[in-house]
C-alpha atoms as a PDB file:
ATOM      1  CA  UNK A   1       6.094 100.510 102.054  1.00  0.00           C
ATOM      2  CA  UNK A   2       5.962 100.355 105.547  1.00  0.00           C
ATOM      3  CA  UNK A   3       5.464  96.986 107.280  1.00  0.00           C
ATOM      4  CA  UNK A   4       3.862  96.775 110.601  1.00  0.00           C
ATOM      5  CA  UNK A   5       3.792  93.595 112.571  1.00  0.00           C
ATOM      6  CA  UNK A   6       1.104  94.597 115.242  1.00  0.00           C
ATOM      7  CA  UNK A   7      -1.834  97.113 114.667  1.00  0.00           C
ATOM      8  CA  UNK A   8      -2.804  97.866 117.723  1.00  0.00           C
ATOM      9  CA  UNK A   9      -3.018 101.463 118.391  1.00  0.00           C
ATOM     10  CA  UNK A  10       0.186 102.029 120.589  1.00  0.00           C
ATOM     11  CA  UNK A  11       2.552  99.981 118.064  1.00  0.00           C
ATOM     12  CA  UNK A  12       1.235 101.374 115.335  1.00  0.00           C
ATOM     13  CA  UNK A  13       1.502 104.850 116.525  1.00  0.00           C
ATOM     14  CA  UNK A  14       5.396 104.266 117.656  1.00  0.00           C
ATOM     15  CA  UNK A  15       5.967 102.783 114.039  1.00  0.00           C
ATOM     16  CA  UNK A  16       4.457 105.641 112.004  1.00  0.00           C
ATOM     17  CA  UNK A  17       6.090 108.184 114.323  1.00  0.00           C
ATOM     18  CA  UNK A  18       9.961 106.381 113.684  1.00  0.00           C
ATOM     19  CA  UNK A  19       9.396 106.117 110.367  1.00  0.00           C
ATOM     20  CA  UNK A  20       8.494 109.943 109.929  1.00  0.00           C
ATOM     21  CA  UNK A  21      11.628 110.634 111.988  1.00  0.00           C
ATOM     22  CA  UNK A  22      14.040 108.655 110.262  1.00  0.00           C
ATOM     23  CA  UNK A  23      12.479 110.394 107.144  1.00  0.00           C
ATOM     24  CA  UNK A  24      12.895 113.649 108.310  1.00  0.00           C
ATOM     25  CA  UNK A  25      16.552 112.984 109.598  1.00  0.00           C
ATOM     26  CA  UNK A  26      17.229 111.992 106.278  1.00  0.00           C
ATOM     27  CA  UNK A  27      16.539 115.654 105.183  1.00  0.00           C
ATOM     28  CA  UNK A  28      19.258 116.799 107.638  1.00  0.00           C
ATOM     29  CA  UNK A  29      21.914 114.154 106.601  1.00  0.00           C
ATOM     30  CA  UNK A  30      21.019 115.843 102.901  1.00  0.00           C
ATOM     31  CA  UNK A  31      19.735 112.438 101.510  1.00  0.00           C
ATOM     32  CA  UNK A  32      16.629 114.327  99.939  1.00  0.00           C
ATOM     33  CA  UNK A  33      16.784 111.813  97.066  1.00  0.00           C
ATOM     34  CA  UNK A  34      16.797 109.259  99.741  1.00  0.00           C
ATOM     35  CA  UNK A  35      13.915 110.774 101.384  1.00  0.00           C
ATOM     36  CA  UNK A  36      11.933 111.216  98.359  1.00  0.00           C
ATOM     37  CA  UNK A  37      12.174 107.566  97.365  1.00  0.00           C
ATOM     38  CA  UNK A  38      10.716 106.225 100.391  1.00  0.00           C
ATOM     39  CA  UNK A  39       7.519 108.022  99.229  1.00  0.00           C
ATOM     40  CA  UNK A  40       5.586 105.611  97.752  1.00  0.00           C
ATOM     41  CA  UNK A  41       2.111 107.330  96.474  1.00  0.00           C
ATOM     42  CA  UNK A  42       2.082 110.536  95.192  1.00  0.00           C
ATOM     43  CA  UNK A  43      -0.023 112.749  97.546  1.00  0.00           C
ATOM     44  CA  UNK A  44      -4.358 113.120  96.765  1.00  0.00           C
ATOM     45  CA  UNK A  45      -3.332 116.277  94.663  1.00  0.00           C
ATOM     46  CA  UNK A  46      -1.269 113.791  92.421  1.00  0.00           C
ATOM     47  CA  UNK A  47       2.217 115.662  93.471  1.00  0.00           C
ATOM     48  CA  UNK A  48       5.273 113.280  93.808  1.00  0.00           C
ATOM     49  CA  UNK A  49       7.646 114.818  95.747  1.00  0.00           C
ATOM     50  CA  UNK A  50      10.877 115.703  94.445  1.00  0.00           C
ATOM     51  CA  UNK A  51      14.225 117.484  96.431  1.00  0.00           C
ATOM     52  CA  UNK A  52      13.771 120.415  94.384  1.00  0.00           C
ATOM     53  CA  UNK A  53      10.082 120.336  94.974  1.00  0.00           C
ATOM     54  CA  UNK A  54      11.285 120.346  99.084  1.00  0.00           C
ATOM     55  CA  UNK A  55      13.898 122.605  98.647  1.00  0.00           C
ATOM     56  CA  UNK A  56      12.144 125.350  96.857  1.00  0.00           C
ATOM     57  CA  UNK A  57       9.099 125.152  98.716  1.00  0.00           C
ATOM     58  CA  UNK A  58      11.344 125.927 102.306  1.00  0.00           C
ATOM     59  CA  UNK A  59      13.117 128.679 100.507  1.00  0.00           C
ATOM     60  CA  UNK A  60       9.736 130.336  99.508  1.00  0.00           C
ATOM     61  CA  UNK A  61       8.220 129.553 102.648  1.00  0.00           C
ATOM     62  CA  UNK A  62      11.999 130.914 105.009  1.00  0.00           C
ATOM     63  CA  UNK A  63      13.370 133.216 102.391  1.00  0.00           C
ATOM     64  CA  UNK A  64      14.496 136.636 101.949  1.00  0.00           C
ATOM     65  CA  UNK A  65      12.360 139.442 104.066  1.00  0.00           C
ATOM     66  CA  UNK A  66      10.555 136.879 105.838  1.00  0.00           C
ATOM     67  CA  UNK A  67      10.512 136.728 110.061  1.00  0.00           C
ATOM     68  CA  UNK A  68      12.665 133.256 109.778  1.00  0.00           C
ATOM     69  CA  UNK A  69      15.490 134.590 107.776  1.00  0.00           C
ATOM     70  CA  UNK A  70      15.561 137.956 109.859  1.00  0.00           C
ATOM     71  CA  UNK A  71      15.963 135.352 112.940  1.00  0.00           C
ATOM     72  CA  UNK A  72      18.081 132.905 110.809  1.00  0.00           C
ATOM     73  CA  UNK A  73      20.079 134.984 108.125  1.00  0.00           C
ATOM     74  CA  UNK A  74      21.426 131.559 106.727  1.00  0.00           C
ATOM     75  CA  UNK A  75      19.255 129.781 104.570  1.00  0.00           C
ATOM     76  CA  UNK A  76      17.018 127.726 106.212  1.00  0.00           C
ATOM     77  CA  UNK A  77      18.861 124.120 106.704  1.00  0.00           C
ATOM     78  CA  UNK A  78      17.228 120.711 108.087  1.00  0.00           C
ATOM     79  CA  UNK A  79      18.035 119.417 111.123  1.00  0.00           C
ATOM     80  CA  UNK A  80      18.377 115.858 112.515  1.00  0.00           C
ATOM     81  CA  UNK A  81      15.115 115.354 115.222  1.00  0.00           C
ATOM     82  CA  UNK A  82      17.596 114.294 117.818  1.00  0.00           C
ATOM     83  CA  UNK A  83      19.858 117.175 117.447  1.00  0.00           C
ATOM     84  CA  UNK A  84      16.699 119.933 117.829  1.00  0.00           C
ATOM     85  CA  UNK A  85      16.038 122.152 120.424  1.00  0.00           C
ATOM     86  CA  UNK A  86      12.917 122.530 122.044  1.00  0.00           C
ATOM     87  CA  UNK A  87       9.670 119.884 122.079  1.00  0.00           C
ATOM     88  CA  UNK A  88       8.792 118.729 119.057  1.00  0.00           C
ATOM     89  CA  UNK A  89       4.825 118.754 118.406  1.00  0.00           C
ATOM     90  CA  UNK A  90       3.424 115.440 116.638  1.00  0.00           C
ATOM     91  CA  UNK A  91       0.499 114.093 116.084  1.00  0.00           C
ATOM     92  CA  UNK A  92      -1.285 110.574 115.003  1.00  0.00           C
ATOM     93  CA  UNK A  93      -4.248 109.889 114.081  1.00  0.00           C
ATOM     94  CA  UNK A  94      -6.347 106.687 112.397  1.00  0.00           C
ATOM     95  CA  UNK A  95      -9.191 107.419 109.832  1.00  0.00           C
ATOM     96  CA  UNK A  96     -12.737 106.650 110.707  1.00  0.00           C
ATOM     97  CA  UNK A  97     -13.231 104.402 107.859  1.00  0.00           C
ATOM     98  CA  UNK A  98      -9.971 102.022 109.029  1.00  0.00           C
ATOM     99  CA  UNK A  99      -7.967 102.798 105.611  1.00  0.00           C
ATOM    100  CA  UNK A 100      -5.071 104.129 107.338  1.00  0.00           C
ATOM    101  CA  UNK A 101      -3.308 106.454 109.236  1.00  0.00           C
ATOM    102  CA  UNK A 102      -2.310 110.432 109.176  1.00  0.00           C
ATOM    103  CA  UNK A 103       0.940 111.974 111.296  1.00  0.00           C
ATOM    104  CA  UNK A 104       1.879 115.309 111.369  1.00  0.00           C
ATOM    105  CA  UNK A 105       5.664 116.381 112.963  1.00  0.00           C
ATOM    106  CA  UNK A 106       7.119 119.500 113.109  1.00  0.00           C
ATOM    107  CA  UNK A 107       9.996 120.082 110.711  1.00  0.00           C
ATOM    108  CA  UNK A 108      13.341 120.749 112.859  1.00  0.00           C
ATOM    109  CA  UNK A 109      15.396 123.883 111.119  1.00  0.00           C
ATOM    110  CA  UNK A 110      18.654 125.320 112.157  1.00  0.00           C
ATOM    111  CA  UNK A 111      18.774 123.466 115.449  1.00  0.00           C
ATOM    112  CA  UNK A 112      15.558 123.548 116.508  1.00  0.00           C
ATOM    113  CA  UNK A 113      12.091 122.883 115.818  1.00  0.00           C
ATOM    114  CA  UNK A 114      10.022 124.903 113.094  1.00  0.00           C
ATOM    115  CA  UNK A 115       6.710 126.208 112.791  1.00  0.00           C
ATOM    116  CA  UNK A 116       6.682 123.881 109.531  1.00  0.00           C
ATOM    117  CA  UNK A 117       4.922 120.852 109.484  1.00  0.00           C
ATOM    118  CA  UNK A 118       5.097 117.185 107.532  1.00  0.00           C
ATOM    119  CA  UNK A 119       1.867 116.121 107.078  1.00  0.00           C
ATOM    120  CA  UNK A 120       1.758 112.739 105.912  1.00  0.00           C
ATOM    121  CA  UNK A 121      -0.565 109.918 104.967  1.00  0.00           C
ATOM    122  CA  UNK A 122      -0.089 106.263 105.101  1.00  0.00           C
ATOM    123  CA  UNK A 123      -3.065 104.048 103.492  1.00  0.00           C
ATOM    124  CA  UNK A 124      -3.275  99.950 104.114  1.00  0.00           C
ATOM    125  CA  UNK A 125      -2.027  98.074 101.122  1.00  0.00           C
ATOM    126  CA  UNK A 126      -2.288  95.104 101.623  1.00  0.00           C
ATOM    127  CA  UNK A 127      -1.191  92.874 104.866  1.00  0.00           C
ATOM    128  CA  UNK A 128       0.674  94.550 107.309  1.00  0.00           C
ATOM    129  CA  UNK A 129       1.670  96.820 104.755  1.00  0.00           C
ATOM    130  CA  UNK A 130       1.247 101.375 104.377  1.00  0.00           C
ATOM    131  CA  UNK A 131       1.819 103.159 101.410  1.00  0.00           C
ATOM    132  CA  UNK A 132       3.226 106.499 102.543  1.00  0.00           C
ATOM    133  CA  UNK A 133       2.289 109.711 100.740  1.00  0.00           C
ATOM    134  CA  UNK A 134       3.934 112.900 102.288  1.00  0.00           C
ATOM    135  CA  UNK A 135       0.910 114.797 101.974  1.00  0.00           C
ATOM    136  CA  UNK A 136       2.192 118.773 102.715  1.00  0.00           C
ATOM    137  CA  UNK A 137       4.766 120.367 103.791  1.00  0.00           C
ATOM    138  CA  UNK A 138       3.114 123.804 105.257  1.00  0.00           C
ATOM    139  CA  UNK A 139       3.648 126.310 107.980  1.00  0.00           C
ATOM    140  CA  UNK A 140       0.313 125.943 110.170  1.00  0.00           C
END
């Protein structure tokens, strides 16, 4: 769970968007397991993410034949958000209804930023608290 303090807009936004980062730099530190387990729902398709799950999904999506790996013959590996080139592209946004929150970020890979996305969903439970579900991982 994710515990926010403060829900207006701005802090809100800043704490979904650290927490997405943080879970994406655990991806480039190899800490999939890690990652994984701060995934609290499974997503509205019922899928729990696993690191196989992540892992096979960016070698179908990067793998042999495709554009990426022509560009990037090594396999496709995560990179820390800090240590990306390039602007990463992320978004926030709150549902109409007020039962949470959806961010999508731009997955960094082999140094720089990707044209996959995290799409993730965090839902109130409780006070001051989200549930995050990591909804997709998909190239948009």
């Amino acid at each position: 769970m994710l515990l926010v303090k403060a829900r207006g807009p701005v802090e809100v936004e800043a704490a979904l968007l650290a927490w997405v980062r943080d879970w994406l730099d655990l991806l480039a530190e190899g800490r999939l397991e890690d990652a994984c387990a701060r995934l609290d729902e499974a997503n509205v398709y019922g899928i729990r993410w696993t690191p196989d799950a992540i892992r096979d999904l960016v070698e179908d999506t990067f793998g042999p034949g495709t554009q990426y790996r022509a560009a990037h013959p090594a396999a496709p590996r995560f990179t820390s958000v800090g240590g990306a080139r390039g602007e990463a592209t992320s978004s926030v946004g709150g549902y109409d209804d007020g039962s949470g929150f959806f961010v999508e970020h731009d997955v960094p890979l082999n140094g720089e930023f990707s044209e996959l996305t995290a799409q993730f969903d965090f839902r109130w439970r409780g006070e001051g608290a989200l549930a995050a579900r990591l909804h997709d991982l998909h190239v948009l």
